[in-house]
N, C-alpha and C. Protein backbone atom coordinates (compact mmCIF):
# COMPACT_ATOMS: atom_id res chain seq x y z
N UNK A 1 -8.54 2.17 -5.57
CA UNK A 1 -8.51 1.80 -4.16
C UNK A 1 -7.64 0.57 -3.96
N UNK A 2 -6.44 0.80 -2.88
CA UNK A 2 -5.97 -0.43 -3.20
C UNK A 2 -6.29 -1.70 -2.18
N UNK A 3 -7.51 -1.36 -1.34
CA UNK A 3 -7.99 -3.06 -0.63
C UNK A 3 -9.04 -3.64 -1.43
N UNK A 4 -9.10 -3.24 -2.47
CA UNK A 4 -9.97 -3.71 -3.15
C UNK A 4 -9.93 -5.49 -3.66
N UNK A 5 -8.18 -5.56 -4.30
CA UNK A 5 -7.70 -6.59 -4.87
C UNK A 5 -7.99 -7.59 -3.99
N UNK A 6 -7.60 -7.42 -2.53
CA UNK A 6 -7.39 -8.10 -1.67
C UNK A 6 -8.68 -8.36 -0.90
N UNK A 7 -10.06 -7.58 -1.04
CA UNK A 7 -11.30 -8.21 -0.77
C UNK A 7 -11.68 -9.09 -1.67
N UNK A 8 -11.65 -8.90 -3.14
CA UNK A 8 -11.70 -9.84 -4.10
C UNK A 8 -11.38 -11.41 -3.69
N UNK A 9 -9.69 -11.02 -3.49
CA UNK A 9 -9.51 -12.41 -2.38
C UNK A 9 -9.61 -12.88 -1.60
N UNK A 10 -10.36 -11.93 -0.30
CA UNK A 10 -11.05 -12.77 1.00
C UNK A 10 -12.58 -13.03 0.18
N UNK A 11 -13.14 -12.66 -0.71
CA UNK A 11 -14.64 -13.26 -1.05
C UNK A 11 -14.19 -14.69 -1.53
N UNK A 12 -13.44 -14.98 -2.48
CA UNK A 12 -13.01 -16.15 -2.86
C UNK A 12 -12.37 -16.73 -1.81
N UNK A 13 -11.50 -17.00 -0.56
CA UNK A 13 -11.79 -17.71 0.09
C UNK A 13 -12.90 -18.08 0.87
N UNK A 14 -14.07 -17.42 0.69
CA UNK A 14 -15.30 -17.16 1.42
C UNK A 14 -15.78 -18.45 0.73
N UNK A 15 -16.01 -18.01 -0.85
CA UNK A 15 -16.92 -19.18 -1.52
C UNK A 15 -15.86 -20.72 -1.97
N UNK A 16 -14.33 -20.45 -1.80
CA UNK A 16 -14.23 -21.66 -1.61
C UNK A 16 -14.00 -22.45 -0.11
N UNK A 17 -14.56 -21.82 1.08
CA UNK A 17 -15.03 -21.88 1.97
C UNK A 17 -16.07 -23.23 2.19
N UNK A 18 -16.99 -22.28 1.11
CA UNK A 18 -18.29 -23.43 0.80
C UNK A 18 -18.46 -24.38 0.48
N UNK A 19 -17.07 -24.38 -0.61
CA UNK A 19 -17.39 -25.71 -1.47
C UNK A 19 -16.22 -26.67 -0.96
N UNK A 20 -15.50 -26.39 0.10
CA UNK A 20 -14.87 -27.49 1.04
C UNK A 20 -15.48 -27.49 2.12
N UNK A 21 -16.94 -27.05 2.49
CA UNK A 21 -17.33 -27.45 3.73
C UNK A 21 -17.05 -27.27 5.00
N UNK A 22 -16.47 -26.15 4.48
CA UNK A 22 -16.20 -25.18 6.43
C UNK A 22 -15.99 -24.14 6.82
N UNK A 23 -17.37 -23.80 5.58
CA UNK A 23 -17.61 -22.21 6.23
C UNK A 23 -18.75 -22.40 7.12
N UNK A 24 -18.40 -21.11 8.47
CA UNK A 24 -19.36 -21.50 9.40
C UNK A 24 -20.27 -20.18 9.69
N UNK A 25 -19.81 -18.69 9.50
CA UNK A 25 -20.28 -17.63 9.49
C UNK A 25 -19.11 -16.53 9.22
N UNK A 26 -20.16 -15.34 8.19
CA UNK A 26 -19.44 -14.13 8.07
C UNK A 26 -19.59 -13.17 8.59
N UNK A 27 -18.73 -12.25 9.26
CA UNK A 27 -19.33 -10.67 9.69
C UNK A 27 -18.59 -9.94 9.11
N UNK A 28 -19.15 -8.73 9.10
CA UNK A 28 -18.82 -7.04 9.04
C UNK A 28 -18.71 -6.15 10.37
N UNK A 29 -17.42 -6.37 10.91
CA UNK A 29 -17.33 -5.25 11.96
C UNK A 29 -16.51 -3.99 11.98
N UNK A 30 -16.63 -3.81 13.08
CA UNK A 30 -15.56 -2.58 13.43
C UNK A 30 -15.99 -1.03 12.71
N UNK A 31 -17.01 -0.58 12.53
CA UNK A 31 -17.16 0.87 11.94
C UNK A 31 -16.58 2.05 12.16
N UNK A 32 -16.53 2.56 11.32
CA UNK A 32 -15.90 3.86 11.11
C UNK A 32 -16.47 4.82 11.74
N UNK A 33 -15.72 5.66 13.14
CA UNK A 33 -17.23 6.41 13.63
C UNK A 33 -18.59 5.59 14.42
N UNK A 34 -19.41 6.67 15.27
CA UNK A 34 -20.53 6.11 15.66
C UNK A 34 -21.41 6.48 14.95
N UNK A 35 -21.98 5.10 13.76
CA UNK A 35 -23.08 4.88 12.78
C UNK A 35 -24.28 4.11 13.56
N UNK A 36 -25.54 4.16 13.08
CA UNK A 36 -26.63 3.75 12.65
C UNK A 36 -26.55 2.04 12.91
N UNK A 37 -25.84 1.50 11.70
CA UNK A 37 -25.26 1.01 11.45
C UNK A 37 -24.03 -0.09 11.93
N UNK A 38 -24.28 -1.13 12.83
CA UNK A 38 -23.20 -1.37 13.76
C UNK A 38 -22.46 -3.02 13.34
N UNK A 39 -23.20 -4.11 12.86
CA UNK A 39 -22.73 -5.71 12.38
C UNK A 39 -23.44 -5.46 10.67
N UNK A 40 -23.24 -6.72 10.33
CA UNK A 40 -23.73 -7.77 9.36
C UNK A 40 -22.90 -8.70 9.42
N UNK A 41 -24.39 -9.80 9.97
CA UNK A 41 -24.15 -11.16 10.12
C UNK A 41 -24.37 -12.18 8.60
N UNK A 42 -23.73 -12.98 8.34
CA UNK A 42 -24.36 -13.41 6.80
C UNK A 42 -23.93 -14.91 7.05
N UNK A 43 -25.48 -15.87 6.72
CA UNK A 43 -25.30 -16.85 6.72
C UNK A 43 -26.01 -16.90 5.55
N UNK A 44 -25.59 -18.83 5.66
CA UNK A 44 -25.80 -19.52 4.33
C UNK A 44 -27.46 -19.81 4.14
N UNK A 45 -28.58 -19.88 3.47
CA UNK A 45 -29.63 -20.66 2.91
C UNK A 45 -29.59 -21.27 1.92
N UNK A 46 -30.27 -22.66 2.73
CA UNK A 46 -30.79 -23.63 1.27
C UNK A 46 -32.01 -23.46 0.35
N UNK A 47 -32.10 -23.58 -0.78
CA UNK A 47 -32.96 -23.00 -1.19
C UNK A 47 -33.51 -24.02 -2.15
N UNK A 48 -35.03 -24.12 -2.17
CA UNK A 48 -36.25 -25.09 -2.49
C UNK A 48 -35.80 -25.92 -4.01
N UNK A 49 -35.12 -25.27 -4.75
CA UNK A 49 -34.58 -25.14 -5.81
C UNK A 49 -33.03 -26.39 -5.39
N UNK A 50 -32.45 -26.37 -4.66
CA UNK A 50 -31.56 -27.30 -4.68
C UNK A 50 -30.07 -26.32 -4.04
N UNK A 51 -30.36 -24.93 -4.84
CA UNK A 51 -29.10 -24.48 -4.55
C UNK A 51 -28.65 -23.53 -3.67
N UNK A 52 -28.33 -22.71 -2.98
CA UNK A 52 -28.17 -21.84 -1.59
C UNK A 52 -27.77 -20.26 -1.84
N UNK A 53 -28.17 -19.03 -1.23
CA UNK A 53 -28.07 -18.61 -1.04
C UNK A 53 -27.55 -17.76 0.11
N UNK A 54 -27.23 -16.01 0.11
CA UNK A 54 -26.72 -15.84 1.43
C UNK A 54 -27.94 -15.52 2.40
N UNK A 55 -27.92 -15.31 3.77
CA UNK A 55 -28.86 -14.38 4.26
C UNK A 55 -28.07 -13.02 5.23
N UNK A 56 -28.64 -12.00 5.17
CA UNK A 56 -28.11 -10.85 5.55
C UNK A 56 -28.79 -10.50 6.75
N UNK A 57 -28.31 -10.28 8.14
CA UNK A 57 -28.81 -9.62 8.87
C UNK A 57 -28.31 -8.27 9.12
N UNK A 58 -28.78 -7.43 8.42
CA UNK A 58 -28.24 -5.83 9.22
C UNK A 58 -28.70 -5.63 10.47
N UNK A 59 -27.45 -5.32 11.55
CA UNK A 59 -27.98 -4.62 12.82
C UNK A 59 -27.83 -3.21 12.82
N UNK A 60 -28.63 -2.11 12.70
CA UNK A 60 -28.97 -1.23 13.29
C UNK A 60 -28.75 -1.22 15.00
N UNK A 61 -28.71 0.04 15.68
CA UNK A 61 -29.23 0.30 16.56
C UNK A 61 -30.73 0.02 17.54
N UNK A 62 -31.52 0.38 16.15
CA UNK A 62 -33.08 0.28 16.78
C UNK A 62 -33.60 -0.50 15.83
N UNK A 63 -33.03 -1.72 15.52
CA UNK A 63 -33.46 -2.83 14.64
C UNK A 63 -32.98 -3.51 13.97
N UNK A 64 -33.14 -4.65 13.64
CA UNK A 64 -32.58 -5.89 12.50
C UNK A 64 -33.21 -5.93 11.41
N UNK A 65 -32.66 -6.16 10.11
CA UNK A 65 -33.29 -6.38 8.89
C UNK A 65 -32.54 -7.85 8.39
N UNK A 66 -33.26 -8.35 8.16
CA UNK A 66 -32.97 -9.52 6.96
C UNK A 66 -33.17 -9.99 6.06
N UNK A 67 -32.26 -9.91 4.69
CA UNK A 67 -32.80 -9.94 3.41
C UNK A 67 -31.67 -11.16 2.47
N UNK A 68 -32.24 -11.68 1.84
CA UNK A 68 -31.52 -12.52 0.90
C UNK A 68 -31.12 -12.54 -0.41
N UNK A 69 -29.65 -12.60 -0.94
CA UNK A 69 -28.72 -12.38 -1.83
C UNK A 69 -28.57 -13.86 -1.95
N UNK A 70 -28.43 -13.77 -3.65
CA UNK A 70 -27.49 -14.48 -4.09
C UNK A 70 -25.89 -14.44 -3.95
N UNK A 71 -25.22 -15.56 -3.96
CA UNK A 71 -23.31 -15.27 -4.07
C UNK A 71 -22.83 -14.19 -4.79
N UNK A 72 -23.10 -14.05 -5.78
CA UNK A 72 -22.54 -12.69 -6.19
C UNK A 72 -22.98 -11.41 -5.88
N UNK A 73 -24.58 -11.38 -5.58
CA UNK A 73 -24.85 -10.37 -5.49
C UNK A 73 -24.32 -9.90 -3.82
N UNK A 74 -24.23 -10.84 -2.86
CA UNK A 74 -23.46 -10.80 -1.46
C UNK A 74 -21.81 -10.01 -2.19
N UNK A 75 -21.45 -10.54 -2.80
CA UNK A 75 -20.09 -9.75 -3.07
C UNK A 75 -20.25 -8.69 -3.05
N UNK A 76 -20.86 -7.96 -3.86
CA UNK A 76 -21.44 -6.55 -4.51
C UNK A 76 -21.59 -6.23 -2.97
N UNK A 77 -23.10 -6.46 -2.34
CA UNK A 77 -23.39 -5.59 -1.19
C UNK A 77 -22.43 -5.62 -0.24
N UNK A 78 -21.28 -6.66 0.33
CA UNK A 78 -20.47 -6.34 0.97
C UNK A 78 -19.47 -5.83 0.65
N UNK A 79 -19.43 -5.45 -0.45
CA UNK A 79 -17.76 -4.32 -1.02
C UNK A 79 -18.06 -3.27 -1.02
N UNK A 80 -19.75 -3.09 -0.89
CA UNK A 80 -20.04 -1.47 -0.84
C UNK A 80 -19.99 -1.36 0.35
N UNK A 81 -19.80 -1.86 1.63
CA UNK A 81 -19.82 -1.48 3.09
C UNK A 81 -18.53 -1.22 3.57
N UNK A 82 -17.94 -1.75 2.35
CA UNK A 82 -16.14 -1.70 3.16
C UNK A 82 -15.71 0.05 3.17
N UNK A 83 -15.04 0.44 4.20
CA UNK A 83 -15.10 1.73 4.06
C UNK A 83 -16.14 2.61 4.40
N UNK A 84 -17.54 1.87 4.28
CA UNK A 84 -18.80 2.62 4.42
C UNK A 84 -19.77 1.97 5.19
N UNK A 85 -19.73 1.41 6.79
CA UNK A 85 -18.66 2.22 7.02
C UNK A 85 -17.93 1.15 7.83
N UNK A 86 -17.68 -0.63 7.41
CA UNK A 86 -17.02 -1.03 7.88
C UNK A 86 -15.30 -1.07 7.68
N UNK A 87 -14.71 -1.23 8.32
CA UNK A 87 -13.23 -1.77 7.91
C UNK A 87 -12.73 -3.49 8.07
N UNK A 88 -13.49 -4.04 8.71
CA UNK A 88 -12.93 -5.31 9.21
C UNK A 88 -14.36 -6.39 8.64
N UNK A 89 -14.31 -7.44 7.99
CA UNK A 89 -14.95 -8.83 7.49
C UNK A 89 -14.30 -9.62 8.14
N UNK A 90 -14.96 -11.03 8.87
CA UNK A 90 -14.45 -11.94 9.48
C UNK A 90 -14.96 -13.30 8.94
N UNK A 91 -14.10 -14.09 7.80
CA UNK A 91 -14.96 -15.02 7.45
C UNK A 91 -14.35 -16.62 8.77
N UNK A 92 -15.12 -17.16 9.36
CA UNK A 92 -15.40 -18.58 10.15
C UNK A 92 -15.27 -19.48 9.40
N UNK A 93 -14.52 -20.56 10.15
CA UNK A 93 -14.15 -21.65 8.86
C UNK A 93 -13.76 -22.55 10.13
N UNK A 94 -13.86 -23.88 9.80
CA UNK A 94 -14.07 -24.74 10.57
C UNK A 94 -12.31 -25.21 10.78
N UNK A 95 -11.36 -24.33 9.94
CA UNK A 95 -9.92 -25.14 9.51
C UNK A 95 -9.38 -23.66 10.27
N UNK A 96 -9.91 -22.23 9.95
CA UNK A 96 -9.16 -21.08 9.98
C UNK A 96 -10.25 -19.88 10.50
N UNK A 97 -10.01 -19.01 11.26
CA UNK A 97 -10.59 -17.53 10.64
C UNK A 97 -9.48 -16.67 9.68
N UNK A 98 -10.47 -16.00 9.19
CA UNK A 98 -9.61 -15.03 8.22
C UNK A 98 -10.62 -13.94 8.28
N UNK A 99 -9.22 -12.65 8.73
CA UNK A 99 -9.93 -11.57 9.21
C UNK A 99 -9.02 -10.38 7.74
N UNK A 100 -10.46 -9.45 6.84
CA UNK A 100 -9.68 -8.86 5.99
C UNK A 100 -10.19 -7.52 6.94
N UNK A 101 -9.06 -6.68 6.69
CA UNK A 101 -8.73 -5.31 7.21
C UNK A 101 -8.84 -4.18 6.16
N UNK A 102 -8.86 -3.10 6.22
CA UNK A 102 -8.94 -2.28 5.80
C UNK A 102 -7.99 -1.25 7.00
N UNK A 103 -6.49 -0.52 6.55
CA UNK A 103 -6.01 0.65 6.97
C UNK A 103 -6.52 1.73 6.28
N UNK A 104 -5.68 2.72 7.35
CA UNK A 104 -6.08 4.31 7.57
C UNK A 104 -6.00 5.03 5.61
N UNK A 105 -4.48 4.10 5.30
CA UNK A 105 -4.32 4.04 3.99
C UNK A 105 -4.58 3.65 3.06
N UNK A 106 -6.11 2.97 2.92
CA UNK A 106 -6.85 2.18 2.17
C UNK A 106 -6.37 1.13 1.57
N UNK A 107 -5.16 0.55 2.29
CA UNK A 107 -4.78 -0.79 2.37
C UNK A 107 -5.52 -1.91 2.60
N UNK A 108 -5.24 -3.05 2.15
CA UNK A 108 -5.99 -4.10 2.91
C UNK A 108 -5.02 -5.54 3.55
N UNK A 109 -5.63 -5.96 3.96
CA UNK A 109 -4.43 -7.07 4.18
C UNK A 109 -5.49 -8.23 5.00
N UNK A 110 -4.76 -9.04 4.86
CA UNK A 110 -5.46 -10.61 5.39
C UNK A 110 -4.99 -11.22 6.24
N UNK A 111 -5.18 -11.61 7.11
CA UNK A 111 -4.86 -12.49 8.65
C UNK A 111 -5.94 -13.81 9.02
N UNK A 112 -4.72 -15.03 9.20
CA UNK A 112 -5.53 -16.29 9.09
C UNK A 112 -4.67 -16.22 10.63
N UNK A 113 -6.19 -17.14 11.75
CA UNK A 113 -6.05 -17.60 12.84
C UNK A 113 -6.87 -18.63 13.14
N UNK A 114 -6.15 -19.36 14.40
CA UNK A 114 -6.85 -20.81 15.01
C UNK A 114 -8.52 -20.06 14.60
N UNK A 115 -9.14 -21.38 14.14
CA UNK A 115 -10.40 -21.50 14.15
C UNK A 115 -11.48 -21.27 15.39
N UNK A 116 -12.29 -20.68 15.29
CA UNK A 116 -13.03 -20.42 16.25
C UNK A 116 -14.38 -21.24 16.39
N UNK A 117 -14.98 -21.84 15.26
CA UNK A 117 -15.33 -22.88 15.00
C UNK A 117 -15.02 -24.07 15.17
N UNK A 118 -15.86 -25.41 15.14
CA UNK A 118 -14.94 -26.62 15.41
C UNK A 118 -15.94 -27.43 14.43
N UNK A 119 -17.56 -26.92 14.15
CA UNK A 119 -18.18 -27.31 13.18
C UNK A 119 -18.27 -26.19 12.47
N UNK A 120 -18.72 -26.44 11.51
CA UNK A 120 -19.56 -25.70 9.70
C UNK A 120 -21.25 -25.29 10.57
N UNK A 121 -21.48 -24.26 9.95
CA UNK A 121 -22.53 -23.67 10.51
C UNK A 121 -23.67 -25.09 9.96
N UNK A 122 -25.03 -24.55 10.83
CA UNK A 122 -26.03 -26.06 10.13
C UNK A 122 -26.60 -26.19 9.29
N UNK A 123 -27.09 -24.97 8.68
CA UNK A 123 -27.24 -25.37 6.98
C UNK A 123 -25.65 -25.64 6.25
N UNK A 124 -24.41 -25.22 6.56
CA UNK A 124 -23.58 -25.89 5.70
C UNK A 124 -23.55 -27.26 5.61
N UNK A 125 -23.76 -27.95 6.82
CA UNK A 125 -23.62 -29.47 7.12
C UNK A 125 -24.67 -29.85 6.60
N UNK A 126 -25.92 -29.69 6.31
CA UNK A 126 -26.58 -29.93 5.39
C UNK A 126 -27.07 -29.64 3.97
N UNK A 127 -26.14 -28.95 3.66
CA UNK A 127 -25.92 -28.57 2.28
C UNK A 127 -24.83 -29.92 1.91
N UNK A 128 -23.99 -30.26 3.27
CA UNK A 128 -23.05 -31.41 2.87
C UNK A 128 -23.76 -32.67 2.69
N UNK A 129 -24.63 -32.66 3.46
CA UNK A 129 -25.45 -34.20 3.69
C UNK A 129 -26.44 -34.30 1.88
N UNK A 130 -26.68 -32.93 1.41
CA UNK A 130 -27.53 -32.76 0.53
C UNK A 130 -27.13 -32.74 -1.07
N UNK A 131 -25.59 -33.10 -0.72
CA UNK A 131 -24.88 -32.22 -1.87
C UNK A 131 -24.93 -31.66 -2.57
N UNK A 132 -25.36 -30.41 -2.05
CA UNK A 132 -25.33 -29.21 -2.48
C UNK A 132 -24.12 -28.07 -1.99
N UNK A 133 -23.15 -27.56 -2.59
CA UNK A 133 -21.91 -27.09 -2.86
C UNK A 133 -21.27 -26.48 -4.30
C-alpha cells in the first residue's frame, strides 16, 4: 500500500507534536461511503503513573465510545481505519495543522496549514507544567 509510508510520517509528526508542546487534537474524517461509523476524536491523558496516554472517542451514529490506548498502540488502531473507512487524519498543533490524505489511488500525501489552534489542548499544557513529554 503506498500511503502507508507516509502515515508512518504523519504519526511521527503527531508524537513529535507532543514532545514540543503543541499538539492540541487529532481526528479521523471524511469516510468512505455512508458508515456507522462517522469521527474519531483522540486526545491526550495524563496518567497516575506520571506518563500519558491517548483517549479515543468513536462517534457512531447512535453513540460514542471511549477507550484508552497507549502511543503505539493509537498508531496500530488508527492505521487500521485508514481506508476503513477513513481517508483523511487531521493532526492540531499550536505552530501548524497537518492534514494526511489518502487518494482514489492509495496514495497518500501531507498538507501543512495556518494553525487552527493558538493553544495546546489542556492536558498538553499540563503535561508541560508537569514535565511530562
Amino acid at each position: 500500500m503506498l500511503y502507508q509510508p507516509v502515515f508512518v510520517e504523519f504519526y511521527e509528526k503527531v508524537k513529535s507534536s507532543i514532545k514540543e508542546g503543541t499538539f492540541a487534537k487529532l481526528t479521523l474524517a471524511k469516510t468512505i461511503g455512508d458508515t456507522d461509523l462517522k469521527n474519531i476524536y483522540v486526545r491526550l491523558n495524563i496518567l497516575e503513573s506520571g506518563g500519558y496516554n491517548w483517549v479515543f472517542t468513536t462517534k457512531y451514529k447512535t453513540e460514542e465510545i471511549e477507550s484508552f490506548h497507549t502511543i503505539d498502540e493509537g498508531f496500530m488502531l488508527l492505521s487500521s481505519y485508514i481506508k476503513k473507512p477513513f481517508l483523511t487524519a487531521l493532526l492540531f498543533t499550536t505552530t501548524h495543522d497537518l492534514t494526511f490524505k489518502v487518494n482514489k489511488k492509495n496514495v497518500g500525501s501531507l498538507t501543512e496549514q495556518t494553525a487552527t489552534f493558538k493553544n495546546a489542548s489542556p492536558v498538553m499544557l499540563e503535561m508541560i507544567e508537569k514535565g511530562i513529554n
